[in-house]
PDB file of N, CA and C in Angstrom:
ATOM      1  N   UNK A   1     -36.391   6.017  58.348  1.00  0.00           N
ATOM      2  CA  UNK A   1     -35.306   6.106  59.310  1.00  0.00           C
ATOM      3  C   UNK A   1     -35.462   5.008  60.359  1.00  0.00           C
ATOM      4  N   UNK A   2     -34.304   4.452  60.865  1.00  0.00           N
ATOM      5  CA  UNK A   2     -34.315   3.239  61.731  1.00  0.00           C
ATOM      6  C   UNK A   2     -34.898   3.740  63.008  1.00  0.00           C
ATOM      7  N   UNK A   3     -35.290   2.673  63.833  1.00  0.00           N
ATOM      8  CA  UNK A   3     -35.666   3.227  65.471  1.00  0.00           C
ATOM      9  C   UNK A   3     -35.059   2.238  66.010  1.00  0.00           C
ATOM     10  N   UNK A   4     -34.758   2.432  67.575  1.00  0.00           N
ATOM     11  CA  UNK A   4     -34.436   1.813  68.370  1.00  0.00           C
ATOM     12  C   UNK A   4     -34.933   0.117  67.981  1.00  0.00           C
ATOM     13  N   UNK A   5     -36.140   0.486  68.068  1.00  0.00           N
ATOM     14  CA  UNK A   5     -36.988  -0.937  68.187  1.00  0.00           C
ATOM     15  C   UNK A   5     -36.491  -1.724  66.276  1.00  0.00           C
ATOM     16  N   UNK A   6     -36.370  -1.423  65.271  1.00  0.00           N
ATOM     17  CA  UNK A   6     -35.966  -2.034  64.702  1.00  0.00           C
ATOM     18  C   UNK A   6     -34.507  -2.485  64.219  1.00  0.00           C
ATOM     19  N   UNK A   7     -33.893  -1.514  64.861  1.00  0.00           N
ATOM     20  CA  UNK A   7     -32.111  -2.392  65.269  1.00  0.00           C
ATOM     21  C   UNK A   7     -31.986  -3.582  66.191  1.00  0.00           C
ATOM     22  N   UNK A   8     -33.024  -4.074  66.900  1.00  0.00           N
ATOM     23  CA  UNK A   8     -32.921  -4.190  67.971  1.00  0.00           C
ATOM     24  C   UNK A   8     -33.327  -5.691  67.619  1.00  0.00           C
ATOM     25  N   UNK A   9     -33.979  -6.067  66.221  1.00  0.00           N
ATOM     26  CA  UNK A   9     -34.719  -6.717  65.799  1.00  0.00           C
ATOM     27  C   UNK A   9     -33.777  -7.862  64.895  1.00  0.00           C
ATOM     28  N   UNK A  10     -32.334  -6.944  64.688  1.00  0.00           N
ATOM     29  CA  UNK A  10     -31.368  -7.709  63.959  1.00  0.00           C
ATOM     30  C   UNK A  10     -30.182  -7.739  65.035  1.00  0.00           C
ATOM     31  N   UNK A  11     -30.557  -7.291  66.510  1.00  0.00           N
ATOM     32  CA  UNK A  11     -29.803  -8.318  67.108  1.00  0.00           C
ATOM     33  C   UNK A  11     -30.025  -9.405  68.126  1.00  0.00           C
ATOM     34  N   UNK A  12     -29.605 -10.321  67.966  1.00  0.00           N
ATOM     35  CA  UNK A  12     -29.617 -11.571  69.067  1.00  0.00           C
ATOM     36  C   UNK A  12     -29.233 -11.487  70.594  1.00  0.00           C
ATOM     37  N   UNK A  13     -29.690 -11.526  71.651  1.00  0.00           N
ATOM     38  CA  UNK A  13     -29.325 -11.676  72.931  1.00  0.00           C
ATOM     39  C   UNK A  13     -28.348 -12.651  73.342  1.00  0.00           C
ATOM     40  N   UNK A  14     -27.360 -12.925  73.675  1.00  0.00           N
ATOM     41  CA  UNK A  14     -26.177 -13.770  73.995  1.00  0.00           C
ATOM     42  C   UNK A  14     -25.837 -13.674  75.388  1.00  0.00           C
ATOM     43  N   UNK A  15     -25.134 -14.852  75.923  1.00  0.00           N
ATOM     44  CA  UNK A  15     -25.294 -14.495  77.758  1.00  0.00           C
ATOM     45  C   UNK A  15     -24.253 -13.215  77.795  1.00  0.00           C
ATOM     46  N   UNK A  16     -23.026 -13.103  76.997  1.00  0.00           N
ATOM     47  CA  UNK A  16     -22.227 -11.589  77.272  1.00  0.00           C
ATOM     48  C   UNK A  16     -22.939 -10.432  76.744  1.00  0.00           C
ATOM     49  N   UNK A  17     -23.846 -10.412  75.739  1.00  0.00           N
ATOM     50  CA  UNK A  17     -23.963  -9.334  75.488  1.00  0.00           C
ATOM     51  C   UNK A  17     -24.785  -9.612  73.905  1.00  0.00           C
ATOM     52  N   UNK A  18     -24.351  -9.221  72.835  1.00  0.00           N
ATOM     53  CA  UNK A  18     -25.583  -9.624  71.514  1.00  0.00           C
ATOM     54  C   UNK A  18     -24.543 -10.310  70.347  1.00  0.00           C
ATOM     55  N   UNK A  19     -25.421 -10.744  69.343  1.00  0.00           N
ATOM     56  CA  UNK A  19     -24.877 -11.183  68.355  1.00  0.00           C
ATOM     57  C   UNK A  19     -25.486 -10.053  66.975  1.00  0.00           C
ATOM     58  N   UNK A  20     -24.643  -9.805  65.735  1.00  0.00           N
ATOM     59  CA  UNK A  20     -25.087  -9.078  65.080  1.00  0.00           C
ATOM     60  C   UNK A  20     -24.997  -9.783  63.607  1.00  0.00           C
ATOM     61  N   UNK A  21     -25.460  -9.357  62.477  1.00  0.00           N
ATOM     62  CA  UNK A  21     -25.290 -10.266  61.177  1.00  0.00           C
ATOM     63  C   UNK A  21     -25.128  -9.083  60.606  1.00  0.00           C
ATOM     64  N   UNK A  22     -23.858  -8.893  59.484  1.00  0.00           N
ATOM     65  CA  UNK A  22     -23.262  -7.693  59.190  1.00  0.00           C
ATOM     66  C   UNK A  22     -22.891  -8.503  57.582  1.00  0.00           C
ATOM     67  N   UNK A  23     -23.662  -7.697  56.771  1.00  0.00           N
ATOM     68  CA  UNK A  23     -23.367  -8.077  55.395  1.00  0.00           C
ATOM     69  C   UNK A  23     -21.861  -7.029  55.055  1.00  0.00           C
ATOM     70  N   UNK A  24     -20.382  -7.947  54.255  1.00  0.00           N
ATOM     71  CA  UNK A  24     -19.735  -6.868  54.448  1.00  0.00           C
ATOM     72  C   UNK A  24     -19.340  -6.552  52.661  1.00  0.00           C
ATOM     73  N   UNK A  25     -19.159  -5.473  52.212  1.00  0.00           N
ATOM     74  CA  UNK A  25     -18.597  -4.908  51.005  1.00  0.00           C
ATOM     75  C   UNK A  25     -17.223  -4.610  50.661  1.00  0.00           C
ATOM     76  N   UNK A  26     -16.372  -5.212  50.176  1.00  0.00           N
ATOM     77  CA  UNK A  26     -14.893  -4.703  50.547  1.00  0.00           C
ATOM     78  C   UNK A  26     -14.711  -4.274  49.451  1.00  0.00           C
ATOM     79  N   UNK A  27     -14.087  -3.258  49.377  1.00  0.00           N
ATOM     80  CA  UNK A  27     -13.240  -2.869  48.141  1.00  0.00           C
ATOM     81  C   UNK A  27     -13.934  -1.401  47.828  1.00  0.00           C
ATOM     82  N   UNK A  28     -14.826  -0.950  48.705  1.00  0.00           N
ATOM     83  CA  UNK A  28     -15.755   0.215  48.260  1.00  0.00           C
ATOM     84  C   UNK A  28     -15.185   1.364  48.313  1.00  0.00           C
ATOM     85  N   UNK A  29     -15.963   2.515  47.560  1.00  0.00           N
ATOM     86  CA  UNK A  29     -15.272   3.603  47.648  1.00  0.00           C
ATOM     87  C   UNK A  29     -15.131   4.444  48.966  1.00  0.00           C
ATOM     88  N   UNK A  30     -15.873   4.077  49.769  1.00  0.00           N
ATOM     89  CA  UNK A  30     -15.329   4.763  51.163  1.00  0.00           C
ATOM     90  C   UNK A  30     -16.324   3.679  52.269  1.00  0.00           C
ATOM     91  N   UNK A  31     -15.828   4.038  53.733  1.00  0.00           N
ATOM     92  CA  UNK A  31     -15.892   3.203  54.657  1.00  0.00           C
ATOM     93  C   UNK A  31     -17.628   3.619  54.992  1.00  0.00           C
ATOM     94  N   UNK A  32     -18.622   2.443  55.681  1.00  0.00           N
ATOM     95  CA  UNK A  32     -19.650   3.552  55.952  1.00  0.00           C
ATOM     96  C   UNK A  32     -20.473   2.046  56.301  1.00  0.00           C
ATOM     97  N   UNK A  33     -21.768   2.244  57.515  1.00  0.00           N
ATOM     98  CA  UNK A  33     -22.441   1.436  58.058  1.00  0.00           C
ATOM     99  C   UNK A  33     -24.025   1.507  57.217  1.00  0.00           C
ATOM    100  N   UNK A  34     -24.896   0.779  56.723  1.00  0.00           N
ATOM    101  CA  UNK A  34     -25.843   1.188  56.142  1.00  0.00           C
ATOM    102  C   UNK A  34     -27.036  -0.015  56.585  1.00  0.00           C
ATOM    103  N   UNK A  35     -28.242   0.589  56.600  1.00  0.00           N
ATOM    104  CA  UNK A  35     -29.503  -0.286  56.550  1.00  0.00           C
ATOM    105  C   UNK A  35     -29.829  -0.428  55.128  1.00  0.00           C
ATOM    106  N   UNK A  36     -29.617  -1.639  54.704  1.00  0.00           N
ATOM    107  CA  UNK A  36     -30.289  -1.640  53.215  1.00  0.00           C
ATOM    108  C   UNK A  36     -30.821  -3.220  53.227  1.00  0.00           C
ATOM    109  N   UNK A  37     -32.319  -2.938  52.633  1.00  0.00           N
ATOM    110  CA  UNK A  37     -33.317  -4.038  52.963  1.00  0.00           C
ATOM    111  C   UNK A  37     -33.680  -4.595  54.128  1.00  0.00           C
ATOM    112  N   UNK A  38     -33.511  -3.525  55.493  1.00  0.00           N
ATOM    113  CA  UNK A  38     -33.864  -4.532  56.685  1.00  0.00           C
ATOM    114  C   UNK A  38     -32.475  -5.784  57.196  1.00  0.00           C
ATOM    115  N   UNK A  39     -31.271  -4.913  56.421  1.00  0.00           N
ATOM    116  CA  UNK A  39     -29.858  -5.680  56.917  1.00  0.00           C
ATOM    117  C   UNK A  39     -29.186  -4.554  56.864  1.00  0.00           C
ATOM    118  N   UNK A  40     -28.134  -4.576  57.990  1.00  0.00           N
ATOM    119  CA  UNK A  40     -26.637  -3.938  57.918  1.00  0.00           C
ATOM    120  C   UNK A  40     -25.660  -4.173  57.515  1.00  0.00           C
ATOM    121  N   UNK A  41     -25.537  -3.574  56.355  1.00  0.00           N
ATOM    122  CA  UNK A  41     -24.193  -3.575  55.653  1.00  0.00           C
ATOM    123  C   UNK A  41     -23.139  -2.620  56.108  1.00  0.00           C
ATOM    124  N   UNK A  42     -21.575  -3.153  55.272  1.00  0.00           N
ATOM    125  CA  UNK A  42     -20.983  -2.404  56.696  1.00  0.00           C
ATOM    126  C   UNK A  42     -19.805  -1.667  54.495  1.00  0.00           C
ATOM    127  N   UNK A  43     -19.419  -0.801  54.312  1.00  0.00           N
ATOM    128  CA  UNK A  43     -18.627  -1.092  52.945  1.00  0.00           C
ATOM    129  C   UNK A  43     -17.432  -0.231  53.497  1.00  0.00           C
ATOM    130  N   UNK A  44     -16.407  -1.430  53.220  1.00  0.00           N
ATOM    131  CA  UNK A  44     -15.155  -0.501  53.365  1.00  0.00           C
ATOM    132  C   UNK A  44     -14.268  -0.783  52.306  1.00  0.00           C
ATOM    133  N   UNK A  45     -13.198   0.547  52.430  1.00  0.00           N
ATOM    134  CA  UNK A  45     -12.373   0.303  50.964  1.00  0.00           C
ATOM    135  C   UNK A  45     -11.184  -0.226  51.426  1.00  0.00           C
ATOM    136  N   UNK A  46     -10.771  -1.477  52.392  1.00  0.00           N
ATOM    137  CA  UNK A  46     -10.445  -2.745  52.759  1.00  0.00           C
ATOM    138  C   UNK A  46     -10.305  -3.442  51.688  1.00  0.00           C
ATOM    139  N   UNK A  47      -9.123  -4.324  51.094  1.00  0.00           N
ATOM    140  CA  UNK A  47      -9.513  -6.031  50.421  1.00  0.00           C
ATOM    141  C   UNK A  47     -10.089  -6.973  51.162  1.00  0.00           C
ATOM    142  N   UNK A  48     -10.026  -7.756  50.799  1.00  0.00           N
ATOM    143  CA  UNK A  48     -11.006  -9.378  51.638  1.00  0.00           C
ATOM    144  C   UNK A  48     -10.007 -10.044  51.997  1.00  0.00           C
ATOM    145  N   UNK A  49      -8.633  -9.406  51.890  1.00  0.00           N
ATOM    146  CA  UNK A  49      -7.127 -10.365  51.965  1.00  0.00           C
ATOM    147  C   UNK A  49      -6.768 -10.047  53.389  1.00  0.00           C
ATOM    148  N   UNK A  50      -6.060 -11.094  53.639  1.00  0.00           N
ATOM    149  CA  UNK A  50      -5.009 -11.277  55.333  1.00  0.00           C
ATOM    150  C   UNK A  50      -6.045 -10.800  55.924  1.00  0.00           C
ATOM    151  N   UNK A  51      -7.259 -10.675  56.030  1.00  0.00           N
ATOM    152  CA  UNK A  51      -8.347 -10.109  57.428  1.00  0.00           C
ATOM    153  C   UNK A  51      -8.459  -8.721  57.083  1.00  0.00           C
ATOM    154  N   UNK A  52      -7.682  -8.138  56.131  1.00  0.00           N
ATOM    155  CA  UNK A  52      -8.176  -6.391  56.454  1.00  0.00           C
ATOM    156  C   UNK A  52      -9.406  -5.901  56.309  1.00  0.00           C
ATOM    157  N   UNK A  53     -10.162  -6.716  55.592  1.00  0.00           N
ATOM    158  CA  UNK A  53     -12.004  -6.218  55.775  1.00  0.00           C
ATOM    159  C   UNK A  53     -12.692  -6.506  56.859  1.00  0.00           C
ATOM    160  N   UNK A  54     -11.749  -7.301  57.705  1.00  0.00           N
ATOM    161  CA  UNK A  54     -12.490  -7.745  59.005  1.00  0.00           C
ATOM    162  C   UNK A  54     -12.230  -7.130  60.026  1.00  0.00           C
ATOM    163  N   UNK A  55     -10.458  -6.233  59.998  1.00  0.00           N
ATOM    164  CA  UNK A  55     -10.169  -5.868  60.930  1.00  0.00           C
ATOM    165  C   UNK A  55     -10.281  -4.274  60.984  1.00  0.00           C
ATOM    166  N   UNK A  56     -10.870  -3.896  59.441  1.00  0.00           N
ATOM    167  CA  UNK A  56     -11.466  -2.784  59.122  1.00  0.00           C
ATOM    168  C   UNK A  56     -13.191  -2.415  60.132  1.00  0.00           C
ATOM    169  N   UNK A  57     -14.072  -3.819  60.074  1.00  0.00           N
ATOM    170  CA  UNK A  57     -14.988  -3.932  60.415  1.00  0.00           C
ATOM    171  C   UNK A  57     -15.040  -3.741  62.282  1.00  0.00           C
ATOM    172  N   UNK A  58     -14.049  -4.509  62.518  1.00  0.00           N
ATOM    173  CA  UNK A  58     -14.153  -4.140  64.121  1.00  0.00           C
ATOM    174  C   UNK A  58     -13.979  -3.021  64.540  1.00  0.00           C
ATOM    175  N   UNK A  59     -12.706  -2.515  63.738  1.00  0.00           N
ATOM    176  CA  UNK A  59     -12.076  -0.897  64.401  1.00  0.00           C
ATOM    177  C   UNK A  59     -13.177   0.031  64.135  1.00  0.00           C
ATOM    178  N   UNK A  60     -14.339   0.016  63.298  1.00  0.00           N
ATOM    179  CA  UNK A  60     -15.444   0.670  62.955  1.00  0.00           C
ATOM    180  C   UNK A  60     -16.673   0.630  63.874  1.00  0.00           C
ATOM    181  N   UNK A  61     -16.848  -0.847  64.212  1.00  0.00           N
ATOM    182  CA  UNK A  61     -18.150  -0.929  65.218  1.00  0.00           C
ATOM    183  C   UNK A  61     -17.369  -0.467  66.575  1.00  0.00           C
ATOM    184  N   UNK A  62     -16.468  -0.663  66.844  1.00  0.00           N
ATOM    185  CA  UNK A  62     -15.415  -0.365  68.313  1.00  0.00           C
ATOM    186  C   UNK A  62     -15.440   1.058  68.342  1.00  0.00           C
ATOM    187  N   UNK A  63     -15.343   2.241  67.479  1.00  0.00           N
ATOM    188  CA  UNK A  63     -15.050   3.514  67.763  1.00  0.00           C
ATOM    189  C   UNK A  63     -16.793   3.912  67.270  1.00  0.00           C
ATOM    190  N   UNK A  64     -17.594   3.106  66.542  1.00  0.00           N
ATOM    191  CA  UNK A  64     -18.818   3.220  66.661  1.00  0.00           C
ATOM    192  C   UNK A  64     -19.623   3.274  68.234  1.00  0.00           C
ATOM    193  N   UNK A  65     -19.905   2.242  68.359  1.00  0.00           N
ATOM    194  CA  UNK A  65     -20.231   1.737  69.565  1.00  0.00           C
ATOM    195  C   UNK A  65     -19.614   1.994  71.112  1.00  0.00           C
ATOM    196  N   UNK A  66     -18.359   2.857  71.286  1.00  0.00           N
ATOM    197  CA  UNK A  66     -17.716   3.440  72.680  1.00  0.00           C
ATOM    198  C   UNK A  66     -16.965   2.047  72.776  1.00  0.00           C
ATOM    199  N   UNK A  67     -16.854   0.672  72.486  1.00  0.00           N
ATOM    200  CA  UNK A  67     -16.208  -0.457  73.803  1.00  0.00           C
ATOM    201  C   UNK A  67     -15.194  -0.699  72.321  1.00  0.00           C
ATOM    202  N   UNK A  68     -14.292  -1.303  73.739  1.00  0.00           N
ATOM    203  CA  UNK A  68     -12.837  -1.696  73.178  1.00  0.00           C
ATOM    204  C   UNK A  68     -13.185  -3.027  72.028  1.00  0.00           C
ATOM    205  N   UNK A  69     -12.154  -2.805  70.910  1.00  0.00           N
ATOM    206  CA  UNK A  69     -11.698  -3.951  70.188  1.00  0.00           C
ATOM    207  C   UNK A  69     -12.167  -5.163  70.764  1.00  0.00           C
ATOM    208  N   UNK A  70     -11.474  -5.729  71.634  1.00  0.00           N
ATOM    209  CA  UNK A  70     -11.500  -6.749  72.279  1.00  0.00           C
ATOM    210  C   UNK A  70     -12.547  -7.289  72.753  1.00  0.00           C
ATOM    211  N   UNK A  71     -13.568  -6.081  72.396  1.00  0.00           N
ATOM    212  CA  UNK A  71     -14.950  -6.495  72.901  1.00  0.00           C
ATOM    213  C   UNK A  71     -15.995  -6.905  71.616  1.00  0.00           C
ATOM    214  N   UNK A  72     -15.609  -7.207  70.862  1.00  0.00           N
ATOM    215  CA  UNK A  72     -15.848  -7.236  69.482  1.00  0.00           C
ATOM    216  C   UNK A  72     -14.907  -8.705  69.079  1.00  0.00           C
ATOM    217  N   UNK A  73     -15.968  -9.819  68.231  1.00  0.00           N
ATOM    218  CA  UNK A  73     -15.551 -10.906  67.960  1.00  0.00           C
ATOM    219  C   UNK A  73     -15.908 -11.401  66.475  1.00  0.00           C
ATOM    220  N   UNK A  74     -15.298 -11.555  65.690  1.00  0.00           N
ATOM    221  CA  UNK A  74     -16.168 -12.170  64.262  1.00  0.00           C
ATOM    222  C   UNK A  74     -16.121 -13.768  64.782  1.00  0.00           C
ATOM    223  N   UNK A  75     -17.646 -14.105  64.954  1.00  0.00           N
ATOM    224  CA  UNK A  75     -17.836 -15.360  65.487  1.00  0.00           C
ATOM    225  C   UNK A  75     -17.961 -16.312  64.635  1.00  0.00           C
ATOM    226  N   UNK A  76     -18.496 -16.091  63.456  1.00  0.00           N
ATOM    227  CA  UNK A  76     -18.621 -16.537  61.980  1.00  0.00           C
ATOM    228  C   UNK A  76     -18.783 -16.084  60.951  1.00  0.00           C
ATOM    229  N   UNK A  77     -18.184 -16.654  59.850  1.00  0.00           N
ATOM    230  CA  UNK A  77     -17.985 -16.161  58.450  1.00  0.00           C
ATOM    231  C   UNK A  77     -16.673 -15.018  58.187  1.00  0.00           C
ATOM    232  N   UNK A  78     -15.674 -15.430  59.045  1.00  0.00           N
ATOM    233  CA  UNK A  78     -14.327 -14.899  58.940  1.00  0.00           C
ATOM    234  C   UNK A  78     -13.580 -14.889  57.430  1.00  0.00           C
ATOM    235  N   UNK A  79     -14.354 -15.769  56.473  1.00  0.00           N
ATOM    236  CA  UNK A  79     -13.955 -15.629  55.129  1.00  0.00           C
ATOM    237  C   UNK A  79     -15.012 -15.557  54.147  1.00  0.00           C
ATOM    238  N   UNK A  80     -16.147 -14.802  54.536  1.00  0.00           N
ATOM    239  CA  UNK A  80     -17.420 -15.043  53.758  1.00  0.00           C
ATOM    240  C   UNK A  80     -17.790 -13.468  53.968  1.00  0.00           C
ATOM    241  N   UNK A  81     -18.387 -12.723  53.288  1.00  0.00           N
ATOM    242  CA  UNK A  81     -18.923 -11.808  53.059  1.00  0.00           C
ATOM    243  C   UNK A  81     -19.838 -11.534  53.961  1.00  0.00           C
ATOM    244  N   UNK A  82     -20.911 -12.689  54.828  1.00  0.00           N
ATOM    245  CA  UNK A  82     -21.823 -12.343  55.612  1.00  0.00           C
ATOM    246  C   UNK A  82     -21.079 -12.855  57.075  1.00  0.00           C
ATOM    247  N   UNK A  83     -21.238 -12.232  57.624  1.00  0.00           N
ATOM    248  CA  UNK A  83     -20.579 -12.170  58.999  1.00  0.00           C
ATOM    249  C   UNK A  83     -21.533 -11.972  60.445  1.00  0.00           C
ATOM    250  N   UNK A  84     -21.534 -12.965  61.156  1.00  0.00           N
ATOM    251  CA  UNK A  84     -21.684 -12.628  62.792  1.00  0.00           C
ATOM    252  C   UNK A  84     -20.443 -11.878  63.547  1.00  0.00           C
ATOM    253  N   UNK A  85     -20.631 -11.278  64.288  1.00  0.00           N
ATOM    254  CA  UNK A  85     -20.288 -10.488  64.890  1.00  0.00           C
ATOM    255  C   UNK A  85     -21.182 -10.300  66.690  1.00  0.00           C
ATOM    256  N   UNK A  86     -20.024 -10.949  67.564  1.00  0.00           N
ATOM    257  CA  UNK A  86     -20.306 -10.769  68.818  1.00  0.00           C
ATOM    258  C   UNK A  86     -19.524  -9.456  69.846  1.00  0.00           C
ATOM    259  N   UNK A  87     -20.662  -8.749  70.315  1.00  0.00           N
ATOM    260  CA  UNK A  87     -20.262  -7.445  70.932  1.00  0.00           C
ATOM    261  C   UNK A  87     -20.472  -7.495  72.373  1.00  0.00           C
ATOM    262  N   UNK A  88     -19.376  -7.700  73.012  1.00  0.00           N
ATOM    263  CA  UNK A  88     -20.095  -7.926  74.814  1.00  0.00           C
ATOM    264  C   UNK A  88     -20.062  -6.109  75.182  1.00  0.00           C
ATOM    265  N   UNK A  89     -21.566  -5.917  74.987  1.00  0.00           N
ATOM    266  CA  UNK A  89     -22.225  -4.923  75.290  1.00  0.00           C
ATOM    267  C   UNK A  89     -23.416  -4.687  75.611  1.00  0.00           C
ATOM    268  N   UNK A  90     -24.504  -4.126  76.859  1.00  0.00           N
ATOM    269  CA  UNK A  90     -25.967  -4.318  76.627  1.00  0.00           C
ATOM    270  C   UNK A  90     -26.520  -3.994  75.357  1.00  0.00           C
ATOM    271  N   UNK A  91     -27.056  -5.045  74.732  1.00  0.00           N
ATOM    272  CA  UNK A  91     -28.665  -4.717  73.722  1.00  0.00           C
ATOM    273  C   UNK A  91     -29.038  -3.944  73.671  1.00  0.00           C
ATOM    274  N   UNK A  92     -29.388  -2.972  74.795  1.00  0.00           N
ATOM    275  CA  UNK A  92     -30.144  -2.107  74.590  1.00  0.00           C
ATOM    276  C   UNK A  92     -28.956  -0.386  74.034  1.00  0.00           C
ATOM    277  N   UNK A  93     -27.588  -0.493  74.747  1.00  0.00           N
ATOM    278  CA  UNK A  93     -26.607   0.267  74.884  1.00  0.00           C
ATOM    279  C   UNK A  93     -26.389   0.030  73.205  1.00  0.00           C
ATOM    280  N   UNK A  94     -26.160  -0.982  72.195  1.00  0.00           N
ATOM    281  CA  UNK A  94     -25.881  -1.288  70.836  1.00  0.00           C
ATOM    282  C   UNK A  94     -26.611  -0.845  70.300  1.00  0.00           C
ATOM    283  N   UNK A  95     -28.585  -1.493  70.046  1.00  0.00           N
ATOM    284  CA  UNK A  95     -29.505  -0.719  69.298  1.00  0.00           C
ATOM    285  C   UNK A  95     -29.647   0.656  69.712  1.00  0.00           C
ATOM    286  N   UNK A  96     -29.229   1.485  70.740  1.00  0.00           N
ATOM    287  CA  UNK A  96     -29.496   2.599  70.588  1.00  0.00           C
ATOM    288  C   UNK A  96     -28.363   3.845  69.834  1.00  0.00           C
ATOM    289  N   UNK A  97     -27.112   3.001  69.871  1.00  0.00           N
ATOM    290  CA  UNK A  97     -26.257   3.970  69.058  1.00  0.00           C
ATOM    291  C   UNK A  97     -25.922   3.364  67.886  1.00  0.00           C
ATOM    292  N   UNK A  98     -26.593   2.241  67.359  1.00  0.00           N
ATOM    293  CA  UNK A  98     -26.516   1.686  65.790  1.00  0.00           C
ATOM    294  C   UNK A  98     -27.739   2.850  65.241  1.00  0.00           C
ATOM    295  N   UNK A  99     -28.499   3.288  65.927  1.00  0.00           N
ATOM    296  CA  UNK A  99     -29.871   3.632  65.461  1.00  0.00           C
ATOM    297  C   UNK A  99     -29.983   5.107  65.499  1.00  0.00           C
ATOM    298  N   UNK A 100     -28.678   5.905  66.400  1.00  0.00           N
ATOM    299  CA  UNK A 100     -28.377   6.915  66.074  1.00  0.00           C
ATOM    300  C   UNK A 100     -27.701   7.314  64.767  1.00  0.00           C
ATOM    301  N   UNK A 101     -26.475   6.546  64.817  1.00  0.00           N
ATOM    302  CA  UNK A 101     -25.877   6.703  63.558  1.00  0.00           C
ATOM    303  C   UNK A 101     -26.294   6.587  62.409  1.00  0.00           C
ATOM    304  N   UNK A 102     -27.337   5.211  62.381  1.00  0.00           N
ATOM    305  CA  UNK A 102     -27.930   5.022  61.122  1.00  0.00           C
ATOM    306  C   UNK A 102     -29.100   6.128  60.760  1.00  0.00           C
ATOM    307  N   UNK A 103     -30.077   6.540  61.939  1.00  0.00           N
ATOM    308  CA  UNK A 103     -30.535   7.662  61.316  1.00  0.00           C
ATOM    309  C   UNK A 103     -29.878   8.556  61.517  1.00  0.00           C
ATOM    310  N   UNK A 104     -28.956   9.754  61.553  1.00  0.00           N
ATOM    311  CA  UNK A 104     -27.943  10.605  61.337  1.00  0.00           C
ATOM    312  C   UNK A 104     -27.666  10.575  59.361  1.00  0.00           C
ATOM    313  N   UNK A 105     -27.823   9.002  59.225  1.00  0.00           N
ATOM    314  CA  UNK A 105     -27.020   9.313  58.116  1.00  0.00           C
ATOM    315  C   UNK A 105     -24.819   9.113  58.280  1.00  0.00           C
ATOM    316  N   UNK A 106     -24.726   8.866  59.531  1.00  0.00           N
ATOM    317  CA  UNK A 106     -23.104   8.931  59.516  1.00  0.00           C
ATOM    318  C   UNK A 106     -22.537   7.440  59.851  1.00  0.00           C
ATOM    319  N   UNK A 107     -23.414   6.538  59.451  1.00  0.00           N
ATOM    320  CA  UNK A 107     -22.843   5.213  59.370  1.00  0.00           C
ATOM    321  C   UNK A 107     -21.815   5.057  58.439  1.00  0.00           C
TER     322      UNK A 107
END
């Protein structure tokens, strides 16, 4: 099960807030956040077309995480499967409710 301290390990400090690296799955049979191999994968049943796996991905970390949309950026890899993702939120406020959910099991 994840801890604080190893979510914390896949994200980057940024002057607003963190950067995240989010492997994404589109086309899956249902939506869901996962640790697999020491990465976060994110699988939604989204296509990879017009942005809907991306805009699947924000509305997920956004009602994940408590902060608005807008606070949420795909900074790179907007057409690539592996994705950054910038969250102006404290570090410490992100790894601790990525690390709930993920151990919960309700990613």
């Amino acid at each position: 099960m994840p801890d604080v301290q190893i979510i914390q390990r896949l994200l980057k400090p940024v002057e607003e807030g963190v950067e995240l690296e989010i492997h994404v799955k589109p086309r899956a049979k249902y939506t869901c956040l996962a640790l697999e191999g020491g990465a976060l994968v994110f699988q939604t049943t989204k296509p990879p077309v017009r942005g809907e796996a991306n805009a699947s991905l924000v509305r997920y970390l956004s009602k994940l995480l408590g902060v608005p949309q807008s606070r949420i950026t795909v900074v790179k890899g907007a057409t690539s499967r592996v994705k950054i993702l910038r969250v102006k939120a404290p570090a410490q406020d992100v790894a601790e409710k990525l690390a709930e959910v993920l151990t919960r099991g309700e990613g």
